[in-house]
C-alpha atoms as a PDB file:
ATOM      1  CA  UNK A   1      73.278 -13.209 158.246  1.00  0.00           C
ATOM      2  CA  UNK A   2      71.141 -16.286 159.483  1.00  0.00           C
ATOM      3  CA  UNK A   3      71.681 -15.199 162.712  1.00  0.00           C
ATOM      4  CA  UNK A   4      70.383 -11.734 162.295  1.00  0.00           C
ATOM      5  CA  UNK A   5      67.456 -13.633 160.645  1.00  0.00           C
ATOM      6  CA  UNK A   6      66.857 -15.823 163.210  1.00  0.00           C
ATOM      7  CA  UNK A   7      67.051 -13.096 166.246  1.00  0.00           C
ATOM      8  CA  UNK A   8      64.392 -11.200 164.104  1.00  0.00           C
ATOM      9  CA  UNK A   9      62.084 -14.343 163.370  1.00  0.00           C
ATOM     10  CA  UNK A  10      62.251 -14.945 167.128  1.00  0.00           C
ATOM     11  CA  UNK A  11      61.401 -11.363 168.137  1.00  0.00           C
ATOM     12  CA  UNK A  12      58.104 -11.893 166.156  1.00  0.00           C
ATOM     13  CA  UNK A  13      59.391  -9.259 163.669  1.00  0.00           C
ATOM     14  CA  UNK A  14      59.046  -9.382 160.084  1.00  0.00           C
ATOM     15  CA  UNK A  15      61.684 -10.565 157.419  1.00  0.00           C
ATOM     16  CA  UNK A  16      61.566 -11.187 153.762  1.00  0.00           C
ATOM     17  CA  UNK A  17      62.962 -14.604 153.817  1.00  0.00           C
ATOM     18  CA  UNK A  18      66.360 -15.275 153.003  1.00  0.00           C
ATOM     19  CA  UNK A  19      68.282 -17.958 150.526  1.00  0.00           C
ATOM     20  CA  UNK A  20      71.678 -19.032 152.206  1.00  0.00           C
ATOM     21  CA  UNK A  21      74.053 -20.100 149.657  1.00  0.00           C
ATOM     22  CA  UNK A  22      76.925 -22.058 150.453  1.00  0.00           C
ATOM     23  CA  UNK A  23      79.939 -20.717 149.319  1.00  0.00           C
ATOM     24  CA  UNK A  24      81.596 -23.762 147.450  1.00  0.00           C
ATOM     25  CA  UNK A  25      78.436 -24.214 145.203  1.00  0.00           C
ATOM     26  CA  UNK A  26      79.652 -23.629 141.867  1.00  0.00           C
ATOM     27  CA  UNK A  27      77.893 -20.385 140.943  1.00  0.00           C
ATOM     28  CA  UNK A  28      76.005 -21.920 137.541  1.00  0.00           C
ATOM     29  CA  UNK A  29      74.212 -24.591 140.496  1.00  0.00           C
ATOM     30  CA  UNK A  30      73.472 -21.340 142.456  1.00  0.00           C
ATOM     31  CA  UNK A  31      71.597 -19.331 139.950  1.00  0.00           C
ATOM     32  CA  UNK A  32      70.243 -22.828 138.636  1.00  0.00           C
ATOM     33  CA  UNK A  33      68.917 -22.920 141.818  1.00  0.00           C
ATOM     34  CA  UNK A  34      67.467 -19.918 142.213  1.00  0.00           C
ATOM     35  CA  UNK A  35      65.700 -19.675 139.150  1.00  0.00           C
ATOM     36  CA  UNK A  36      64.020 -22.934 139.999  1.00  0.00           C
ATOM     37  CA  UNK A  37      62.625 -21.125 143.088  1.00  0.00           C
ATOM     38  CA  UNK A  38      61.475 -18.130 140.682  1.00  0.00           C
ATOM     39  CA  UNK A  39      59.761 -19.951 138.584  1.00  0.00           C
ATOM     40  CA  UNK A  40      58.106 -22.466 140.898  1.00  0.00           C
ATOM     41  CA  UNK A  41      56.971 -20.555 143.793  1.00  0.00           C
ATOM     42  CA  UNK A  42      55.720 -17.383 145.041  1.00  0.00           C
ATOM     43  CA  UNK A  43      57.583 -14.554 146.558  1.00  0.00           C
ATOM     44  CA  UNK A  44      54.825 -14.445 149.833  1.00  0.00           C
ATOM     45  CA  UNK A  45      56.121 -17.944 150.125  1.00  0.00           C
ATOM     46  CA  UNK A  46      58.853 -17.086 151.343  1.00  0.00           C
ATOM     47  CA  UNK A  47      58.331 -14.678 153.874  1.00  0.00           C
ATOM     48  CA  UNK A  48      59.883 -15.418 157.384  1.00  0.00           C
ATOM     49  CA  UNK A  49      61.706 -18.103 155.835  1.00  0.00           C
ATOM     50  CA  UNK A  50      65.963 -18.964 156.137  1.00  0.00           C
ATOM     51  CA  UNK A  51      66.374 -21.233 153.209  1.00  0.00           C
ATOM     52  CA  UNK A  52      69.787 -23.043 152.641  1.00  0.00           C
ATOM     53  CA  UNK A  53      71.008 -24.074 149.359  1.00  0.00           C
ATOM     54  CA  UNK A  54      72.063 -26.447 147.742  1.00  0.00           C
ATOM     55  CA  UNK A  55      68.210 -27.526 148.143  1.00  0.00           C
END
């Protein structure tokens, strides 16, 4: 998927943004995570953005 994201950012095209989670995060740090970026940001922040987590 951050391939796809990338090939699109590079085309000049537009993308939502995207939150790569790595898959050995225990799953209460993931949505701890991801709350934290709820509540303490925008969602036009994130807007041609590939974000990996854990932050």
């Amino acid at each position: 998927m951050p391939d796809f994201a990338y090939e699109r950012l590079l085309r000049g095209e537009q993308m939502s943004g995207l939150f790569v989670v790595n898959d050995r995060m225990p799953i209460r740090q993931v949505i701890d995570e991801l709350l934290l970026l709820v509540d303490c940001s925008e969602q036009s922040e994130w807007k041609g953005v590939v974000l990996y987590l854990p932050l």
